[in-house]
Protein backbone atom coordinates (compact mmCIF):
# COMPACT_ATOMS: atom_id res chain seq x y z
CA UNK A 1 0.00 0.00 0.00
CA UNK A 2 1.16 3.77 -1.03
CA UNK A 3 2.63 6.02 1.91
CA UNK A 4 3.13 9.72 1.33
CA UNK A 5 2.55 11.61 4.52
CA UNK A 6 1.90 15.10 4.85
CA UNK A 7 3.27 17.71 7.36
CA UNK A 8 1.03 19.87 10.04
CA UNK A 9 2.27 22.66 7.68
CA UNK A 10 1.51 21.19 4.19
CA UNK A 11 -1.92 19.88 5.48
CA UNK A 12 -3.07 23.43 6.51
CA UNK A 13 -1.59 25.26 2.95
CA UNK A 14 -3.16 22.74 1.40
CA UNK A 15 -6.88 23.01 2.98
CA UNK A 16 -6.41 26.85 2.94
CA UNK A 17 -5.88 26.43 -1.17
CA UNK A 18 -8.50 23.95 -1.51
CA UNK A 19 -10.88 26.26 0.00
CA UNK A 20 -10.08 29.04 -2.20
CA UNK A 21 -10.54 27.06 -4.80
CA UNK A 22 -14.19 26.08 -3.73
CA UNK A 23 -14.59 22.58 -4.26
CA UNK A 24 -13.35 20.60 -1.64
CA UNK A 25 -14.95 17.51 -2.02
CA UNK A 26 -13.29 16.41 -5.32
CA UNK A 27 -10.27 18.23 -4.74
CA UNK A 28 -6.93 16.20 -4.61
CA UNK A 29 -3.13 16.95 -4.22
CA UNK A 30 -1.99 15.13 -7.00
CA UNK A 31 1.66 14.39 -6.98
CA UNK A 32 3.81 12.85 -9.79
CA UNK A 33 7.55 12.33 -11.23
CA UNK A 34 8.45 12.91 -14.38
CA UNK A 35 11.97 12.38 -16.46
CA UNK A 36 14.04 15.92 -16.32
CA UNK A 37 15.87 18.53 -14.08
CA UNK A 38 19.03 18.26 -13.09
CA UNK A 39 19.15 15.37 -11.46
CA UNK A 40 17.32 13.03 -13.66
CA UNK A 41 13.59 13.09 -12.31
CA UNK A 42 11.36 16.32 -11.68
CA UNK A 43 8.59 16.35 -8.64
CA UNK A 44 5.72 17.78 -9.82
CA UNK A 45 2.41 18.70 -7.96
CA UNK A 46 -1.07 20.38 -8.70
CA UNK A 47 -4.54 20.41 -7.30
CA UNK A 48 -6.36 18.02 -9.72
CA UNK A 49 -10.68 16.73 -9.44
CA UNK A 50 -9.84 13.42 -11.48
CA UNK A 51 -8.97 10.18 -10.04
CA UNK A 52 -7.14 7.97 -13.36
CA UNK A 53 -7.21 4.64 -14.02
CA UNK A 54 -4.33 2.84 -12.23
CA UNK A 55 -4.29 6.49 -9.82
CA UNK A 56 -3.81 5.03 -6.15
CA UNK A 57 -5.93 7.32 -3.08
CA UNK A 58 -3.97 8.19 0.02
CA UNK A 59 -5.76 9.73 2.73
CA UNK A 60 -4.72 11.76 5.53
CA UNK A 61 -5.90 15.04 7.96
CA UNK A 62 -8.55 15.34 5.39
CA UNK A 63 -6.45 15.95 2.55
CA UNK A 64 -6.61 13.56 -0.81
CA UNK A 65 -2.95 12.30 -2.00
CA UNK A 66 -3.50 11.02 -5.44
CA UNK A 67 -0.24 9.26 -7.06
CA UNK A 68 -0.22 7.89 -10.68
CA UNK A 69 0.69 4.09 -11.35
CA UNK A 70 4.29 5.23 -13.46
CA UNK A 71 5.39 7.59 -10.01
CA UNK A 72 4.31 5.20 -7.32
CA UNK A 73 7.26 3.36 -6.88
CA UNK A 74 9.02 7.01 -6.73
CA UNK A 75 6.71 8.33 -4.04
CA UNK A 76 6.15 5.80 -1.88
CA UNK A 77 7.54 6.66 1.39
CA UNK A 78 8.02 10.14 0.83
CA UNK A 79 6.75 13.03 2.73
CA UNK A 80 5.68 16.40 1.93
CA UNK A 81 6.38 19.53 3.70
CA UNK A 82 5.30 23.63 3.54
CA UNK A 83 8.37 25.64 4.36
CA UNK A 84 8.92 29.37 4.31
CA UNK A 85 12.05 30.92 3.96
CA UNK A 86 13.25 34.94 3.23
CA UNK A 87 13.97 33.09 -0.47
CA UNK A 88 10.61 31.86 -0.80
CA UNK A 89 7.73 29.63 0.10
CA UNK A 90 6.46 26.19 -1.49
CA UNK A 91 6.17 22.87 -0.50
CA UNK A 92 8.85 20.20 -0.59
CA UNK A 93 9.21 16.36 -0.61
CA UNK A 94 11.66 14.30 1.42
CA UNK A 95 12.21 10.97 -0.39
CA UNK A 96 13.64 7.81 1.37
CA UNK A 97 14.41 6.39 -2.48
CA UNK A 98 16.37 8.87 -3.55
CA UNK A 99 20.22 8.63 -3.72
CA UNK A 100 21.07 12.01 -4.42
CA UNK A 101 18.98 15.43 -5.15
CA UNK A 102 19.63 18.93 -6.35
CA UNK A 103 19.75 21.86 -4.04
CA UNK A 104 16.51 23.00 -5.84
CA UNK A 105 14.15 20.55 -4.01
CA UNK A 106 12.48 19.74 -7.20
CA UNK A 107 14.66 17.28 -8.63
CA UNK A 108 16.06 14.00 -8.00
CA UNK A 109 18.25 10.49 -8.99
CA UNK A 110 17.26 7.22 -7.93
CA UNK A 111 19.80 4.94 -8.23
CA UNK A 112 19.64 1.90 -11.52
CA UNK A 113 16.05 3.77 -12.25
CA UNK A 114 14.68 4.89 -15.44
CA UNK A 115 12.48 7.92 -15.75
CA UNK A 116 8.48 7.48 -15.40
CA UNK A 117 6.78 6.23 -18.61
CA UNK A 118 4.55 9.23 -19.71
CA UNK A 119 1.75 6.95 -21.39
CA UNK A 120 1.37 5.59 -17.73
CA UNK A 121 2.19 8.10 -15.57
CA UNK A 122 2.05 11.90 -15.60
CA UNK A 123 -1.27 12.97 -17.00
CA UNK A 124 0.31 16.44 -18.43
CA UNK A 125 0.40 18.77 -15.62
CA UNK A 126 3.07 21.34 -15.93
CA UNK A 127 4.76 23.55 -13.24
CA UNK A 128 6.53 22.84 -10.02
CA UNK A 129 5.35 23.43 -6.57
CA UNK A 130 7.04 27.03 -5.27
CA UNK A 131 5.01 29.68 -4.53
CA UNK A 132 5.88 33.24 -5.45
């Protein structure tokens, strides 16, 4: 069974940016890998309404982690945090399978992996997960 757990701090962003967006019932955090950055693989996350075939549910504080079948194997384990900093604000993931990461949070190399298959994975949501 998927694990991704979410911080105190990344549980309240989260509800606070559901709830702007008005639809909290079929709102989930989607969050995915894709091939890219600089350190092979790219996090990616975005408030989605969809659940795919092969998506796997994680629930927890109330908040809806959806994971697609190709990123799984990527996420499972992680966590995801809210952090601000005077550089910034956004929310970050620390993952127990990765072997090394760039200082940009964002990206990261798992060791004798290939990158996610896009037919099975990602379902083309863009972006990255700082806030301005």
């Amino acid at each position: 069974m998927l694990q991704v757990a979410l911080s105190e701090a990344a549980s309240k962003k989260l509800k606070d940016l559901i709830a702007k967006n008005g639809t909290e019932a079929d709102t989930y955090l989607r969050v995915y890998v894709t091939g890219g950055g600089c350190s092979g693989f790219r996090y990616g996350m975005a408030l989605d309404n969809k659940v795919h075939e092969g998506d796997e549910v994680v629930q927890g504080d109330g908040i809806k982690v959806v994971v697609d079948a190709g990123s799984k194997e990527f996420i499972d384990g992680s966590s995801v945090d809210y952090v601000e900093t005077v550089a910034g604000s956004g929310f970050t993931i620390s993952n127990p399978n990765s072997w090394s990461s760039c200082g940009c949070g964002q990206s990261f190399n798992k060791k004798g992996e290939g990158a996610p298959d896009e037919s099975e994975g990602h379902h083309g949501h863009e972006g990255h997960a700082h806030e301005a």
